[in-house]
Structure formats: structure tokens, C-alpha cells
Protein backbone atom coordinates (compact mmCIF):
# COMPACT_ATOMS: atom_id res chain seq x y z
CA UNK A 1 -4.60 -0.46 -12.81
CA UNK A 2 -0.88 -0.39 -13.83
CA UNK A 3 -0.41 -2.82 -16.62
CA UNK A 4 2.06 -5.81 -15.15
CA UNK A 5 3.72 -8.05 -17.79
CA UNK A 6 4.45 -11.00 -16.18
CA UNK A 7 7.29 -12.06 -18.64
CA UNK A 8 9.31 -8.78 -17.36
CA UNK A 9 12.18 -9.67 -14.91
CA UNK A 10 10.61 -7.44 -12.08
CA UNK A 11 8.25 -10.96 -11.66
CA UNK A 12 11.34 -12.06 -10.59
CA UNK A 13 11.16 -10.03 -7.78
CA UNK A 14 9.57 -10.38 -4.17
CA UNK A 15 6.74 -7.96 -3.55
CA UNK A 16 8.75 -5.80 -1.42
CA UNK A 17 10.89 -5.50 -4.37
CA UNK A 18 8.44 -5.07 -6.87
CA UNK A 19 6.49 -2.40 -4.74
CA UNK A 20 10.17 -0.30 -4.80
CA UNK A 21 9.99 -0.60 -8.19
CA UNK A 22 6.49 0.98 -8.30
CA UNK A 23 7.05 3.73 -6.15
CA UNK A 24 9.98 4.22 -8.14
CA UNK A 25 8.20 5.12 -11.05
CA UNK A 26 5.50 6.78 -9.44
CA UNK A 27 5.99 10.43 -9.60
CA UNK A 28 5.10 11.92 -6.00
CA UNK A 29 4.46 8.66 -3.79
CA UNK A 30 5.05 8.64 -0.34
CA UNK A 31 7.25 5.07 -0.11
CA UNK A 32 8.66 3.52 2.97
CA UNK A 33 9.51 0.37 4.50
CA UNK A 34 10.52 -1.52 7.45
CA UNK A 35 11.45 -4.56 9.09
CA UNK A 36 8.49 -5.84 11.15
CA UNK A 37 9.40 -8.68 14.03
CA UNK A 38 6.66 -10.64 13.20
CA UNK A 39 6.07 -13.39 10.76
CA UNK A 40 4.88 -13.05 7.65
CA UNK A 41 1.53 -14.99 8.09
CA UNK A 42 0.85 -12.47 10.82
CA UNK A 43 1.70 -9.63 9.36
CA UNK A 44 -0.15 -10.45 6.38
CA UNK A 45 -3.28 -11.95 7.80
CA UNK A 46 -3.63 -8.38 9.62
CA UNK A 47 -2.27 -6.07 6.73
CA UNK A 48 -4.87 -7.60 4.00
CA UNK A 49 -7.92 -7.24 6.11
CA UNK A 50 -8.43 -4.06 4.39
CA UNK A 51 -11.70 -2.75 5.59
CA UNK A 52 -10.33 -2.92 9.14
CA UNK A 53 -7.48 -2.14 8.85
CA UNK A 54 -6.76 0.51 6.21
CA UNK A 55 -8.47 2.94 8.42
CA UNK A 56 -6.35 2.22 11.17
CA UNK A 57 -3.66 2.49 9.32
CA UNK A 58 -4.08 5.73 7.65
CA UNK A 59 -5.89 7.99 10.15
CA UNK A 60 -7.51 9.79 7.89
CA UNK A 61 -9.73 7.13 6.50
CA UNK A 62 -12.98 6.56 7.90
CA UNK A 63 -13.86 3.04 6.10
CA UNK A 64 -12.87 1.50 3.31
CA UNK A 65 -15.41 -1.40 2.07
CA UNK A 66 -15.58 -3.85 -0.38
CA UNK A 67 -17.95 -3.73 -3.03
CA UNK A 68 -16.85 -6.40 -5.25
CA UNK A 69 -14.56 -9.46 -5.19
CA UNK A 70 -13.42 -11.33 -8.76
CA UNK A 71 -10.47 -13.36 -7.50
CA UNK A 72 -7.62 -11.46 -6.76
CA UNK A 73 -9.26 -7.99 -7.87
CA UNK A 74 -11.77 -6.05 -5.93
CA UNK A 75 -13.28 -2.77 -6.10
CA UNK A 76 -13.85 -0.98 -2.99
CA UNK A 77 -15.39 2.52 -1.58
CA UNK A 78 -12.98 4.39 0.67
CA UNK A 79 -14.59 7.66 2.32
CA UNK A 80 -12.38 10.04 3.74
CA UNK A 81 -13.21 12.17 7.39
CA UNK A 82 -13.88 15.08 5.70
CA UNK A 83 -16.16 13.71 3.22
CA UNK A 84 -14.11 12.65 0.52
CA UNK A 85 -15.15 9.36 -1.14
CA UNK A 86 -13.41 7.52 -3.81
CA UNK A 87 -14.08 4.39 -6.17
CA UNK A 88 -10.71 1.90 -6.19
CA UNK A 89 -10.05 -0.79 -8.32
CA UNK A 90 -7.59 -3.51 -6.15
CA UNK A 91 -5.41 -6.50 -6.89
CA UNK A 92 -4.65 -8.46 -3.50
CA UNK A 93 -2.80 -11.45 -3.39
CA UNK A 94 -0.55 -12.91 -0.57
CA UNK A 95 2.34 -10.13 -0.01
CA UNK A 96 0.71 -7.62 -2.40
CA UNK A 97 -1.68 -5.43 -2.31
CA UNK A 98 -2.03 -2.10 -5.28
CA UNK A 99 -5.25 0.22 -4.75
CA UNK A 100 -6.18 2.56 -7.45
CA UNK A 101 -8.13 5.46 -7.59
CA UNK A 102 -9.06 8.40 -10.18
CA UNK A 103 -6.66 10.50 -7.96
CA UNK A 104 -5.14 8.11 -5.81
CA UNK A 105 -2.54 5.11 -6.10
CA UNK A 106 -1.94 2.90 -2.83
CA UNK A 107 0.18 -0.33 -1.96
CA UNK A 108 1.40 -2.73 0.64
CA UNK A 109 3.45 -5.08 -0.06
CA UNK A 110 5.58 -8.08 2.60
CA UNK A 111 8.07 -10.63 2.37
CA UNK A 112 9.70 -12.95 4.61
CA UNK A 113 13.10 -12.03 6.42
CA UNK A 114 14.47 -13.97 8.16
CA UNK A 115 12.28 -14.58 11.45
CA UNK A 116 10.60 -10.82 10.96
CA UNK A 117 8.97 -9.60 7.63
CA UNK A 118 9.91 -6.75 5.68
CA UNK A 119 6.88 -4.44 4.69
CA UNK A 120 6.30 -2.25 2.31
CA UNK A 121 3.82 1.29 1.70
CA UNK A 122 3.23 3.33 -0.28
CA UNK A 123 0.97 6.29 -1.20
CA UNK A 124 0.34 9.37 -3.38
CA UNK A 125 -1.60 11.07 -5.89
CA UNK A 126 -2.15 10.81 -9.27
CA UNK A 127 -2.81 14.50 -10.81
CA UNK A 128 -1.37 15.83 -13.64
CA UNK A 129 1.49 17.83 -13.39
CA UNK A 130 2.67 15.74 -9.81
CA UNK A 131 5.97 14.80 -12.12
CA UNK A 132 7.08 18.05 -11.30
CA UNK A 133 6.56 18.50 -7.93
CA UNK A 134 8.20 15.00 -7.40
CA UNK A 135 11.92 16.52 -6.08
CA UNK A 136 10.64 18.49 -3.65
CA UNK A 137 7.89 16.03 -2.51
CA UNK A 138 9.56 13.12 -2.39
CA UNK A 139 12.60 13.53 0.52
CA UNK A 140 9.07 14.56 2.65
CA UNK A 141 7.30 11.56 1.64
CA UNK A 142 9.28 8.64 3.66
CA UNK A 143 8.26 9.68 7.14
CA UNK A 144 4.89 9.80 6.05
CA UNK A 145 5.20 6.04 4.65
CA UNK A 146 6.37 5.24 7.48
CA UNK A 147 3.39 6.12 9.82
CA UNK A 148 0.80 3.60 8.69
CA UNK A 149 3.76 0.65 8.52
CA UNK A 150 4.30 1.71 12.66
CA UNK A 151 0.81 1.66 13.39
CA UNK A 152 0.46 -1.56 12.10
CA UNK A 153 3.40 -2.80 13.64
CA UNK A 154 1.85 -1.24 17.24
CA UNK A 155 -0.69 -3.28 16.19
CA UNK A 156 0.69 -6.55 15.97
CA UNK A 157 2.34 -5.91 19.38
CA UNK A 158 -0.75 -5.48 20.93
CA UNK A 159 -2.04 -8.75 20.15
């Protein structure tokens, strides 16, 4: 996991505004965000159900479970529909959510806005060299953000 020192002024922050910072200093991420009309409690409740939704979310995930909980950090098997399985190590707490993976780095984070709730992805890999390819990957990267924030969002139309 990213080391967080809590004594640095980004605690200050709300999770939305932390989670910039992250993708921020995440070479390659795919980062995006959106007002959602919903409130937060909502939002939330549905977001951090992670083994049902995370594969709804991102399309190309066939489950992601839960293998261990200690508090506010879980570890968790996501397998991919082509095969692909990874190990991540997770800290989720209310409005925050940062998956980690050998190759992967994932977040979610919300915060109250007025009556709606601003919400937060992000996604990308973590490969050597990705520093690199980080201009010409990142002006990409937003729209594809912004996919698993609007199928959540579809979601909490629906109900």
C-alpha cells in the first residue's frame, strides 16, 4: 500500500481531494470524477459493496472477493474475463476506498456536495517504466475513469 502520514496536510483533505492527489502522483492512472445526484449514504452504501459491484463497474472484471477483513484493510482476489487473477491488498473506510495489486493500483473515493455527492476513480498500472508513457496516456485516461463512475451512477437510478 502507499504509505499515508497522517500528520501531512493532505489529511486535511476530503477523500475526493485526497484521491486527486493520488492520481496525481500516480504515473499512468486513469482519474476521473463526477457529480452524482444522489446522497452520499447511497452512493456509498452501493460503491463499497465491492464484490458486487466492482464487476459491474468495470466490465472487465468477472468477481472480485474478499478473502480477508482486519478492520479497515482487506485482501481480496479479483479474476479478470480472460483469466487474469490478481492478489489486492485494500483499505476501505467511509468515502475511501485504495486497491493494490503487484501490477495494479485502484480507488474510489466520495464526498458530500451539496444535495448530490462528488465521486471519485481511478485506475492504472503499476509497471516499470509507466512514468514515461504518462504524457501520452494520461489526456486518454479521463474518459475511461469516467465509465465505471456512469455505470454506477445508472445504477443508482435504477433503484
Amino acid at each position: 500500500m502507499v504509505p499515508v502520514n497522517q500528520d501531512w496536510p493532505v489529511a486535511d483533505l476530503d477523500p475526493v481531494r485526497r484521491m486527486r492527489v493520488l492520481a496525481a502522483a500516480t504515473p499512468g492512472a486513469a482519474y476521473a470524477e463526477k457529480l452524482i445526484p444522489a446522497p452520499f449514504s447511497a452512493v456509498w452504501e452501493t460503491a463499497s459493496d465491492l464484490e458486487h459491484e466492482l464487476p459491474r463497474m468495470i466490465t472487465d472484471l468477472r468477481s472480485f472477493e474478499i478473502t480477508s477483513t482486519r478492520g479497515e484493510r482487506l485482501t481480496a482476489r479479483a479474476r479478470g474475463r480472460l483469466g487474469q487473477h490478481a492478489r489486492f491488498d485494500v483499505v476501505l473506510r467511509p468515502g475511501w476506498c485504495v486497491m493494490q495489486s503487484r501490477f495494479l493500483i485502484g480507488g474510489m473515493a466520495a464526498a458530500p456536495d451539496g444535495a448530490g455527492t462528488r465521486f471519485a476513480f481511478l485506475g492504472g498500472l503499476r509497471l516499470p517504466g509507466i512514468r514515461l508513457l504518462d504524457p501520452a496516456l494520461r489526456p486518454a485516461a479521463q474518459s475511461l475513469a469516467l465509465r465505471p463512475i456512469r455505470r454506477l451512477e445508472r445504477r443508482l437510478q435504477a433503484r
